[in-house]
Protein backbone atom coordinates (compact mmCIF):
# COMPACT_ATOMS: atom_id res chain seq x y z
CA UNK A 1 2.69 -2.71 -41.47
CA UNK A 2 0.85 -4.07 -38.82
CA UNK A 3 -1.00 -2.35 -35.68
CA UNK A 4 -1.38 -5.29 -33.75
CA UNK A 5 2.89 -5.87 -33.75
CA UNK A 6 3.59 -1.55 -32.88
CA UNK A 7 0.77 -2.37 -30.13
CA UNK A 8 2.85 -4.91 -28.72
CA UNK A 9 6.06 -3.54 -28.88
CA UNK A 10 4.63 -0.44 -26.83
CA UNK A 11 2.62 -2.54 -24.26
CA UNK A 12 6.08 -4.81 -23.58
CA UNK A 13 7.66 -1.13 -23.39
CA UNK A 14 5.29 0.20 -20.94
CA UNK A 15 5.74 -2.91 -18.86
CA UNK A 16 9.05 -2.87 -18.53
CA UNK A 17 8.98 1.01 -17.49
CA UNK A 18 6.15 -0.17 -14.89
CA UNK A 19 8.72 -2.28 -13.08
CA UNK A 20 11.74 0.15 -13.05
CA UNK A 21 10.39 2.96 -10.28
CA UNK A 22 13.63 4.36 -10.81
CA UNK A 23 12.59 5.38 -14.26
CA UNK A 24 9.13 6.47 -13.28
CA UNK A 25 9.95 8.81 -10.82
CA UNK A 26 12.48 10.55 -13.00
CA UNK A 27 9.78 10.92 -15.66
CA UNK A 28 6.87 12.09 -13.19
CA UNK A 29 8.32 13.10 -10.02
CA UNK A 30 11.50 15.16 -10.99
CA UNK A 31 9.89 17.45 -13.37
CA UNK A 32 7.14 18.22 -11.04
CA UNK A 33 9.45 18.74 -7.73
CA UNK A 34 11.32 20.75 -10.62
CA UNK A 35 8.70 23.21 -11.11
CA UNK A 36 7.50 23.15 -7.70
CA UNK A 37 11.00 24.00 -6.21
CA UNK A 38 10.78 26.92 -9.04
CA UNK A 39 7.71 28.19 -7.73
CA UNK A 40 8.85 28.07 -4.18
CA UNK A 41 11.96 29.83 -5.17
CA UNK A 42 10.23 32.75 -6.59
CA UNK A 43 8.01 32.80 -4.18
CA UNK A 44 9.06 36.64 -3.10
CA UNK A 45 9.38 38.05 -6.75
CA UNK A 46 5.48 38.33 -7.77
CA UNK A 47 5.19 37.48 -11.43
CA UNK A 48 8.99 35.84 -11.65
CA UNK A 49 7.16 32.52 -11.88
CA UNK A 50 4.63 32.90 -14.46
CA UNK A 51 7.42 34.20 -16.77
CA UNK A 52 10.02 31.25 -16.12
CA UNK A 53 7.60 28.77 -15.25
CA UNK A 54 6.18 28.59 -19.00
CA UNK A 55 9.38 28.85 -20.58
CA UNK A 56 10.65 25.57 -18.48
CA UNK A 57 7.41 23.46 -19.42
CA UNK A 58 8.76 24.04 -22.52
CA UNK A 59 12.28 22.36 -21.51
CA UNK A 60 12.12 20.14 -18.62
CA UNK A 61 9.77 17.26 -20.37
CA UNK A 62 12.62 17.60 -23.57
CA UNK A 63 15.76 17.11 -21.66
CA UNK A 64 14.17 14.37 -19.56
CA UNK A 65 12.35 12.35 -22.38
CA UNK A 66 15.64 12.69 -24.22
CA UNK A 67 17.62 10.91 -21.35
CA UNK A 68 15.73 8.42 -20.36
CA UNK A 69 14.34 7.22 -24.16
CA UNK A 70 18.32 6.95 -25.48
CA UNK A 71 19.64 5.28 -22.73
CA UNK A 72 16.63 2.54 -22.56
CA UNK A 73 16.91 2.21 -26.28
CA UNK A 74 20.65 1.97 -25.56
CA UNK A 75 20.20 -1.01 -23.10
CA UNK A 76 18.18 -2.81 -25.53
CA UNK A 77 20.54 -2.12 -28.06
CA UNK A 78 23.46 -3.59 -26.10
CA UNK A 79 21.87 -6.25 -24.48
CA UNK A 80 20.35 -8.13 -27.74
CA UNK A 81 16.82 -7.29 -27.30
CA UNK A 82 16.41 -5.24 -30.63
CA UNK A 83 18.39 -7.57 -32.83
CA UNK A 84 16.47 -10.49 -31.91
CA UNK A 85 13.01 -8.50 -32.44
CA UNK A 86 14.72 -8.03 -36.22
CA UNK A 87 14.87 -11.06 -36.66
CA UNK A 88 11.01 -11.79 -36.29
CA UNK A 89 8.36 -10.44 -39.06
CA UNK A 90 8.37 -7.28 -37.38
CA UNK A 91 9.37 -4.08 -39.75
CA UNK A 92 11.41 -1.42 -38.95
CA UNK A 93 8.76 1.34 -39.03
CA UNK A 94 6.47 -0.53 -36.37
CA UNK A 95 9.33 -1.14 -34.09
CA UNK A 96 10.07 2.62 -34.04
CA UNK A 97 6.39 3.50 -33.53
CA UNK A 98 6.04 1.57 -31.00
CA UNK A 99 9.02 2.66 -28.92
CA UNK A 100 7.87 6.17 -30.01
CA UNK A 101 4.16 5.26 -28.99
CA UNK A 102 5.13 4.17 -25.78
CA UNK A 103 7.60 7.10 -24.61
CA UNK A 104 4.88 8.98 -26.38
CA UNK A 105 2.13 8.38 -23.88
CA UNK A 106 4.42 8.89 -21.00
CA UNK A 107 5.09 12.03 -22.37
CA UNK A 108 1.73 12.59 -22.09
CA UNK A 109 1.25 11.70 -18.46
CA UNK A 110 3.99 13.95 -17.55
CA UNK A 111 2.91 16.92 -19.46
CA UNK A 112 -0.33 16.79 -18.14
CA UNK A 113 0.96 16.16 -14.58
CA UNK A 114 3.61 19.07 -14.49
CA UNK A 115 0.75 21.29 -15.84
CA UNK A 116 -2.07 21.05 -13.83
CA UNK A 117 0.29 21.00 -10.48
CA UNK A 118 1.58 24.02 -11.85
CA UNK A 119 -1.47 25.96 -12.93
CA UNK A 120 -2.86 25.11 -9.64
CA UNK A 121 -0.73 23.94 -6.70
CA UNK A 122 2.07 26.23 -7.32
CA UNK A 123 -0.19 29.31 -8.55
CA UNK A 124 1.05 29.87 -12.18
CA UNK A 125 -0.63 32.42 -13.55
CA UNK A 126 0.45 33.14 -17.12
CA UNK A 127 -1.36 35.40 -20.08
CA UNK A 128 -1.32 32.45 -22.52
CA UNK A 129 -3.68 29.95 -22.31
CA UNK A 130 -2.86 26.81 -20.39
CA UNK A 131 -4.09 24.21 -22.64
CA UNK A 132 -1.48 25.57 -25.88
CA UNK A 133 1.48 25.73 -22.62
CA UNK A 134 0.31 21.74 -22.00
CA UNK A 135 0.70 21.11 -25.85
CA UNK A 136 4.20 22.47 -26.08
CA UNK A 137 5.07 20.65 -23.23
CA UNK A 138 4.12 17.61 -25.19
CA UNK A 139 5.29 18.31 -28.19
CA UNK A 140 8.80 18.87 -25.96
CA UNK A 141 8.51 16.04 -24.45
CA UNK A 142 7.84 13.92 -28.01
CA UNK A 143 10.90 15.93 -29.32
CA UNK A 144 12.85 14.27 -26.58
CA UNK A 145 12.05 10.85 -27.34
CA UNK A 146 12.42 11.27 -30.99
CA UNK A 147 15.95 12.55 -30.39
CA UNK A 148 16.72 10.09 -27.98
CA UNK A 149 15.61 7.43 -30.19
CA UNK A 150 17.79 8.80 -32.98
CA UNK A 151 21.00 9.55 -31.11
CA UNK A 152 21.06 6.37 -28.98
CA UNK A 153 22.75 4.48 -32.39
CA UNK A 154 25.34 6.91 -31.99
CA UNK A 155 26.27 5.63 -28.16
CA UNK A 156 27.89 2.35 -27.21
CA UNK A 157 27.72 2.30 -23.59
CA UNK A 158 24.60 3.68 -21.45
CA UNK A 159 27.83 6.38 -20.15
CA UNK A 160 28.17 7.48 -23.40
CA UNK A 161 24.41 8.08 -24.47
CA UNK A 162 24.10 10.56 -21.28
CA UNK A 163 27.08 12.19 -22.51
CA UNK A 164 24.93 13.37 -25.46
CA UNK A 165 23.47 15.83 -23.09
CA UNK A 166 25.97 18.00 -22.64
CA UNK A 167 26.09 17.92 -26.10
CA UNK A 168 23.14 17.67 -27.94
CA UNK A 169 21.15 19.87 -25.09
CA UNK A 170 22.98 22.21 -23.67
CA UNK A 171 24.12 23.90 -26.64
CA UNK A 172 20.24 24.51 -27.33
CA UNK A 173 19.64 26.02 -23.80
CA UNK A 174 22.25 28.71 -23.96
CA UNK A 175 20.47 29.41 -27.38
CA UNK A 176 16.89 29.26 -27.28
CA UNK A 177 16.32 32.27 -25.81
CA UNK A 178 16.10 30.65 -21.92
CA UNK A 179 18.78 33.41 -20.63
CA UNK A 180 19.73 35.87 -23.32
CA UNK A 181 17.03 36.64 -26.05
CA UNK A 182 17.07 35.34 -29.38
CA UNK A 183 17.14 38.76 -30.75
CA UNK A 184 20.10 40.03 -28.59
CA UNK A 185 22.15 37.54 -29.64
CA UNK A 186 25.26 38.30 -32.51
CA UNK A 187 23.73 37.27 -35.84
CA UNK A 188 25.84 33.82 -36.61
CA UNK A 189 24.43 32.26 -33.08
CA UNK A 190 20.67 33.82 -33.93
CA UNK A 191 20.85 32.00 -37.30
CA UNK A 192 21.73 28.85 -35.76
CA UNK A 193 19.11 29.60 -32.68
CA UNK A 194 16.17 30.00 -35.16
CA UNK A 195 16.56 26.59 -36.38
CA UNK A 196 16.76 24.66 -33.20
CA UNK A 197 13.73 22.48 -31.87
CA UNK A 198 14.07 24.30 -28.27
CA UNK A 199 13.69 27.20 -29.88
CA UNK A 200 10.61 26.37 -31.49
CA UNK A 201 9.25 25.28 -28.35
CA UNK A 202 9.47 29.06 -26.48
CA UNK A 203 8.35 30.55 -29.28
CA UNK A 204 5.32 28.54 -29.15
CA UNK A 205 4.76 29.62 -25.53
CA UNK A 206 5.34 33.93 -26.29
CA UNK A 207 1.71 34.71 -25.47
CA UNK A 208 1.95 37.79 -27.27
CA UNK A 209 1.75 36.10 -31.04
CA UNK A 210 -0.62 35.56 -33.48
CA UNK A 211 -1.94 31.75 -34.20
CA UNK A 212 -0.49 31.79 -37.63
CA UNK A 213 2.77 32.29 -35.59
CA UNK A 214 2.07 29.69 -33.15
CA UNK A 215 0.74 27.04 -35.48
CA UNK A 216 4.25 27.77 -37.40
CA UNK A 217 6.08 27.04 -34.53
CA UNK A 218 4.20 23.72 -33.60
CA UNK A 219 4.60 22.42 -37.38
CA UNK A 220 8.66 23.23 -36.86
CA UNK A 221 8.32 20.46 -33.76
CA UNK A 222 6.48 17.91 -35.57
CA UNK A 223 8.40 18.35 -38.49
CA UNK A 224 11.55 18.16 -36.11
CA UNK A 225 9.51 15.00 -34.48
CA UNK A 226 9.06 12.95 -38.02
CA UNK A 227 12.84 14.01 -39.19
CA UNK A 228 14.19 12.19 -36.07
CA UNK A 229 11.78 9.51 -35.89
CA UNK A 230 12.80 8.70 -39.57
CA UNK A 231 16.65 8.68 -38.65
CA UNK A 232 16.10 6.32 -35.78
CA UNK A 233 14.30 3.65 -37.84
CA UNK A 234 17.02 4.28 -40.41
CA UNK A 235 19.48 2.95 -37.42
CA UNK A 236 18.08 0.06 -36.73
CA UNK A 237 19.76 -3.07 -38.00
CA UNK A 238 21.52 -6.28 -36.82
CA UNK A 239 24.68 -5.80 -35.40
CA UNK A 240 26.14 -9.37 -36.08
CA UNK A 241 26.91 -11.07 -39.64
């Protein structure tokens, strides 16, 4: 495995998401006009916003990361780009890590971005501490692009990878505990809610648990992380004979 090859498979990544603003503003802009419109929203319920403001740091940067890494991955499926990079000494585990590297320091960017605007510009004021809300929100946002990376395989068409949304996400934010506690819910659906990565993620931001119980939900994402990054290499092969 080589460093220098994943380090050039992210740069050429990177570029290619410098020169698509489109892409860029979805990944920076949206979340943080997200939050702000939140906090402007709630801005005559005192305290409204530091309890749903958390919660969606802890969702926004997975949906998005997961829409925008499978449908990239997608195009570069479709249009040849990934089975001609197979067919050059470059191994399956480097290509992944360096998609993952790249969508992995964007993640970064916009975690950090949506945080500080919203710890400061829009007034959150939460009783956990800030810096454990930003790492959820990248660990969310790495969960995203590990999933999207997985799942794109599954999608022919750019249509079809979007589709996964409804899917693949939505299902997560009726369970996570977003609108109707995990502990309210009948026992079946809080079985299947304690396994899901989303759910992992607002646990992680409850400021009322110990950090055994937060480092327990962190290891859940990066366990959730490696599972899907290890599926997605798995995927990766030549199309034609």
């Amino acid at each position: 495995m080589s460093l220098r090859r994943t380090w050039l498979t992210m740069r050429r990544i990177l570029q290619q998401l410098g020169h698509d603003p489109r892409t860029i503003a979805l990944l920076l802009v949206v979340p943080s006009a997200l939050m702000g419109l939140l906090a402007w929203s709630l801005v005559n319920r005192p305290g409204s916003f530091g309890v749903l403001g958390p919660r969606l740091l802890g969702v926004f940067p997975l949906i998005i990361m997961f829409l925008v890494t499978s449908v990239t991955t997608l195009r570069e499926r479709t249009n040849g780009t990934l089975e001609r990079l197979l067919t050059m000494p470059l191994v399956k585990a480097e290509l992944i890590l360096g998609y993952a590297a790249a969508f992995g320091l964007v993640a970064i960017v916009q975690s950090a971005l949506v945080s500080t605007l919203s710890y400061t510009w829009y007034g959150l004021v939460h009783q956990g501490i800030p810096w454990r809300i930003s790492a959820v929100a990248l660990c969310a946002g790495l969960l995203g692009t590990a999933f999207g990376l997985a799942l794109s395989a599954l999608a022919k068409t750019e249509f079809q990878a979007v589709q996964f949304m409804p899917a693949f996400i939505l299902p997560q934010l009726l369970l996570c505990g977003l609108m109707v506690p995990v502990a309210l819910l009948p026992t079946a659906l809080r079985y299947v809610a304690n396994v899901l990565p989303m759910t992992a993620a607002l646990h992680a931001i409850n400021p009322l648990q110990s950090t055994s119980y937060y480092l327990e939900q962190f290891c859940v994402m990066v366990a959730y992380i490696m599972a899907a990054l290890f599926i997605g290499s798995t995927t990766l092969r030549r199309r034609t004979k």
